[in-house]
Protein backbone atom coordinates (compact mmCIF):
# COMPACT_ATOMS: atom_id res chain seq x y z
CA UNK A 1 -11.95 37.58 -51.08
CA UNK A 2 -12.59 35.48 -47.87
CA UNK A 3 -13.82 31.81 -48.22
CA UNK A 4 -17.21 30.80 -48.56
CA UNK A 5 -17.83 35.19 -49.58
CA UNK A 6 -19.83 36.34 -52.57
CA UNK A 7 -18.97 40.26 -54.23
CA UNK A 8 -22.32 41.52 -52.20
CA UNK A 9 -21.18 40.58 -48.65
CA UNK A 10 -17.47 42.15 -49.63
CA UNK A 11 -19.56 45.66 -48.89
CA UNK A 12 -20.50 44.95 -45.39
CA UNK A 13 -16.92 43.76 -44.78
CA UNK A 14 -14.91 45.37 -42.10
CA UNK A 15 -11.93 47.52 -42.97
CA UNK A 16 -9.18 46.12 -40.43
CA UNK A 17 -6.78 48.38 -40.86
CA UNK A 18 -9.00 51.72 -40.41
CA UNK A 19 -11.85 49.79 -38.63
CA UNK A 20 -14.60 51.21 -40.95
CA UNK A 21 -17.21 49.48 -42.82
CA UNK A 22 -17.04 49.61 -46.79
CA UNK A 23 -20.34 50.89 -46.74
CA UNK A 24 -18.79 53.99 -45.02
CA UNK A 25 -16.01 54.46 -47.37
CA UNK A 26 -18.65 54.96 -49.75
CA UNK A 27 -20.46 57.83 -48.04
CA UNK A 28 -16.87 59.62 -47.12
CA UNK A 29 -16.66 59.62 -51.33
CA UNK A 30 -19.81 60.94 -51.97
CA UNK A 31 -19.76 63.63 -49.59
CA UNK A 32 -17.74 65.98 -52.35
CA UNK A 33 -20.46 67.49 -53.66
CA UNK A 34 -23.25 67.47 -51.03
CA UNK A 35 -23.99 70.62 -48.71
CA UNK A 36 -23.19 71.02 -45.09
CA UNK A 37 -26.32 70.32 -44.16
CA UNK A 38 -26.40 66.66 -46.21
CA UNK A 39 -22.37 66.41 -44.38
CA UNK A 40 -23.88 66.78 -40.75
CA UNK A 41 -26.62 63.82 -41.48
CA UNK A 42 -24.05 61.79 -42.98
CA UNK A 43 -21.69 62.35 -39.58
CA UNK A 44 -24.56 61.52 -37.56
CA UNK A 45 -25.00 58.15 -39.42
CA UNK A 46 -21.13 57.64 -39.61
CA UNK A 47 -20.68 57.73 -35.93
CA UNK A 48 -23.82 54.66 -35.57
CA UNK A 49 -22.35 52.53 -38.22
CA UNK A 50 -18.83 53.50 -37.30
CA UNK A 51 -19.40 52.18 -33.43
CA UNK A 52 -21.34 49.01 -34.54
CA UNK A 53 -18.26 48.23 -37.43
CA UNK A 54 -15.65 49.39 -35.44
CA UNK A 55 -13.91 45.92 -34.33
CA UNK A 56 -10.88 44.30 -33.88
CA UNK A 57 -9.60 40.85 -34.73
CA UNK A 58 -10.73 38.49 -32.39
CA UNK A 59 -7.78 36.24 -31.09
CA UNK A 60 -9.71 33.36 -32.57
CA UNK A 61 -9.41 34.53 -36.20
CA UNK A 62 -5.61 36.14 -35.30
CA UNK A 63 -4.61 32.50 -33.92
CA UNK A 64 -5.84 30.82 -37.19
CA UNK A 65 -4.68 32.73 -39.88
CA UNK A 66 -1.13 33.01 -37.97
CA UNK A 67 -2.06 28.96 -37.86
CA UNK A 68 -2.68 29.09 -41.78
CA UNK A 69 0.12 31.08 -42.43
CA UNK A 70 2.86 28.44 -40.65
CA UNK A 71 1.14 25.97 -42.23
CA UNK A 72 1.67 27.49 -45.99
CA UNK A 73 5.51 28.44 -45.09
CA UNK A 74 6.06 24.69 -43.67
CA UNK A 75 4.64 23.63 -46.85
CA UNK A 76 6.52 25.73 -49.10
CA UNK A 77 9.85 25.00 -47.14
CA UNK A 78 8.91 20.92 -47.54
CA UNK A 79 8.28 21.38 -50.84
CA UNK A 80 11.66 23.35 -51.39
CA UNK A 81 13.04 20.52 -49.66
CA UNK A 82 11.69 17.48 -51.87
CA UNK A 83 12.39 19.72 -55.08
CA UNK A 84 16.06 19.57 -53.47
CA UNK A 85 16.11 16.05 -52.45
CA UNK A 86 15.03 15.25 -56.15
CA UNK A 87 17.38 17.32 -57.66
CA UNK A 88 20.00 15.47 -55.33
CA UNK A 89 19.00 12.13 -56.35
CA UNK A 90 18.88 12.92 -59.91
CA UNK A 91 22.36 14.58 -59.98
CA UNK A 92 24.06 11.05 -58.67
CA UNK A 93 22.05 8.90 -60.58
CA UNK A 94 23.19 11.22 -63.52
CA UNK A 95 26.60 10.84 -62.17
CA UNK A 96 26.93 7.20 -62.06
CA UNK A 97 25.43 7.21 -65.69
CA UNK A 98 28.40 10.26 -67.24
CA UNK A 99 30.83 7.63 -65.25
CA UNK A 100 29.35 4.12 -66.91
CA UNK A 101 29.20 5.52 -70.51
CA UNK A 102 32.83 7.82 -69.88
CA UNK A 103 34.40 3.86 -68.92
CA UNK A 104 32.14 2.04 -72.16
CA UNK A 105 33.17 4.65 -74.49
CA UNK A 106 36.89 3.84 -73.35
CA UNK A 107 36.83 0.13 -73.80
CA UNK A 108 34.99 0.81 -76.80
CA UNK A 109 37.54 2.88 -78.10
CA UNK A 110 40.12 0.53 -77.02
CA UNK A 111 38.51 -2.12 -78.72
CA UNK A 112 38.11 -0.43 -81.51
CA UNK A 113 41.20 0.64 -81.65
CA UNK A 114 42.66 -3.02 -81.62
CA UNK A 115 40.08 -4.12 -83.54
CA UNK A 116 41.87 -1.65 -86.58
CA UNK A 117 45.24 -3.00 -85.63
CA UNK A 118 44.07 -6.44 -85.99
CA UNK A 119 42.60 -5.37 -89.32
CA UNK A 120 45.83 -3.89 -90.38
CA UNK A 121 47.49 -6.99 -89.55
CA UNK A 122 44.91 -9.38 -91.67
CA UNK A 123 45.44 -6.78 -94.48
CA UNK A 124 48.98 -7.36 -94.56
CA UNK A 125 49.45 -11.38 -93.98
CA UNK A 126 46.51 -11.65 -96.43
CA UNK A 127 48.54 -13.08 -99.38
CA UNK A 128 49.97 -15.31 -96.73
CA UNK A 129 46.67 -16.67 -95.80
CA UNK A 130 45.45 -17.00 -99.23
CA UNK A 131 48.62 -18.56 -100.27
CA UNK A 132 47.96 -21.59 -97.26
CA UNK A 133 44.29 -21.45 -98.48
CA UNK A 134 45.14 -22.69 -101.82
CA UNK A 135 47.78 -25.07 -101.16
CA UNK A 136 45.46 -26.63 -98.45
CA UNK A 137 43.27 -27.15 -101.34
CA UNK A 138 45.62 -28.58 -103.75
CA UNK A 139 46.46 -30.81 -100.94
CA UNK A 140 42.98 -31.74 -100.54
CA UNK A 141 42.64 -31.98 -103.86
CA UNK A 142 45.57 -34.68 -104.80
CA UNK A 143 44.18 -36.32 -102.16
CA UNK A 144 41.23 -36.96 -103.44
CA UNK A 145 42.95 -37.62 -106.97
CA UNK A 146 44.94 -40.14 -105.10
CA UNK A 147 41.65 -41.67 -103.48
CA UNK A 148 39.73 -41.52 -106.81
CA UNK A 149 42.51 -43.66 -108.57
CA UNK A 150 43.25 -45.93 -105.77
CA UNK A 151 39.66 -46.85 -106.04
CA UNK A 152 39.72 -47.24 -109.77
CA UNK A 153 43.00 -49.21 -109.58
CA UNK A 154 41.00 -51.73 -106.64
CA UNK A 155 37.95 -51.94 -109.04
CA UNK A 156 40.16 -52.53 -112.01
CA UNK A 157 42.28 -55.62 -110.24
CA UNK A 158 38.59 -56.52 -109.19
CA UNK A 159 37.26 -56.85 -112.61
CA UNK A 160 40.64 -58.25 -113.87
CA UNK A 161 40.23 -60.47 -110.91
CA UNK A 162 36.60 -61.87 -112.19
CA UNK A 163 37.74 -61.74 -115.90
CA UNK A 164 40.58 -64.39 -115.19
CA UNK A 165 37.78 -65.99 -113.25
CA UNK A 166 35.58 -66.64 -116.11
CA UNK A 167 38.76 -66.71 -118.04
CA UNK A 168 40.16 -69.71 -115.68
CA UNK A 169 36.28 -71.23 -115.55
CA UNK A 170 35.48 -70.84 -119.54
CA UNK A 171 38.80 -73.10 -120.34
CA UNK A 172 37.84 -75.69 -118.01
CA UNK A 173 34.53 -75.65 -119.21
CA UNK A 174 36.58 -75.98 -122.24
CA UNK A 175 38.62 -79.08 -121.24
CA UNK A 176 35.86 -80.43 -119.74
CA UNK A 177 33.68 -80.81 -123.23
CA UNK A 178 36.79 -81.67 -124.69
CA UNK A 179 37.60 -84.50 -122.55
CA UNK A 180 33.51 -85.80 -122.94
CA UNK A 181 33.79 -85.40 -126.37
């Protein structure tokens, strides 16, 4: 169907190739069952409509469908071309992505790997560490024994220390009422 053409005018378009009118391609098919007589009125008619149809191309219309045409394969070969240029771009971004996650999954690995051999080796010098653990405590822990009775023994020299105070002050006190009395 040509642009800007409804079904009707498609009948009173030119056959190009043959250079008849569909309007005459109608008559040659009903001429099967008509007389001669109906044949030779037809003729008559086909020859009019035949001359006034029969046309060629005009170099205008040739130019711009040939125009049209090199136009639709440029833009079929550009679009080819971006589908390829895409396809391109994505393949090496793709690429650089396979190599960055191939090298992460191999330090990861590594580092898993000596992560498990540093496990293993925890594992093993365990009772080791536990055994330093608890004798760090105990050390703390006399320590603070030591601490807690060093302050008991200065508080108990202190209140020894004040009790021979009063001691020392009650027996003068002592003397002292003695010698008034």
């Amino acid at each position: 169907m040509a642009w800007g053409k409804k079904k009707e005018d498609e009948e009173d378009d030119i056959d190009l190739e043959s250079g008849e009118g569909a309007k005459a391609k109608k008559s040659k098919k009903n001429k099967k069952g008509k007389g001669k007589d109906d044949e030779a009125d037809e003729e008559g008619e086909d020859s009019k409509k035949s001359s006034k149809h029969n046309r060629h191309r005009s170099a205008t219309i040739t130019a711009l469908m040939e125009t049209r045409q090199q136009a639709s394969d440029q833009y079929a070969q550009a679009q080819k071309a971006e589908r390829a240029y895409l396809a391109k771009k994505h393949a090496s971004e793709a690429r650089t992505n396979y190599a960055e996650t191939k090298t992460h999954f191999a330090e990861a690995f590594s580092h898993l790997a000596a992560g498990f051999r540093g496990l293993w080796h925890v594992i093993r010098t365990l009772p080791h560490i536990m055994a330093h653990r608890r004798a760090e405590g105990r050390r703390k822990a006399e320590q603070q024994k030591r601490t807690r009775a060093e302050e008991r023994m200065r508080k108990l020299e202190e209140q020894l220390a004040r009790d021979a105070e009063r001691a020392a002050e009650e027996e003068e006190a002592e003397k002292e009422a003695a010698a008034k009395k």
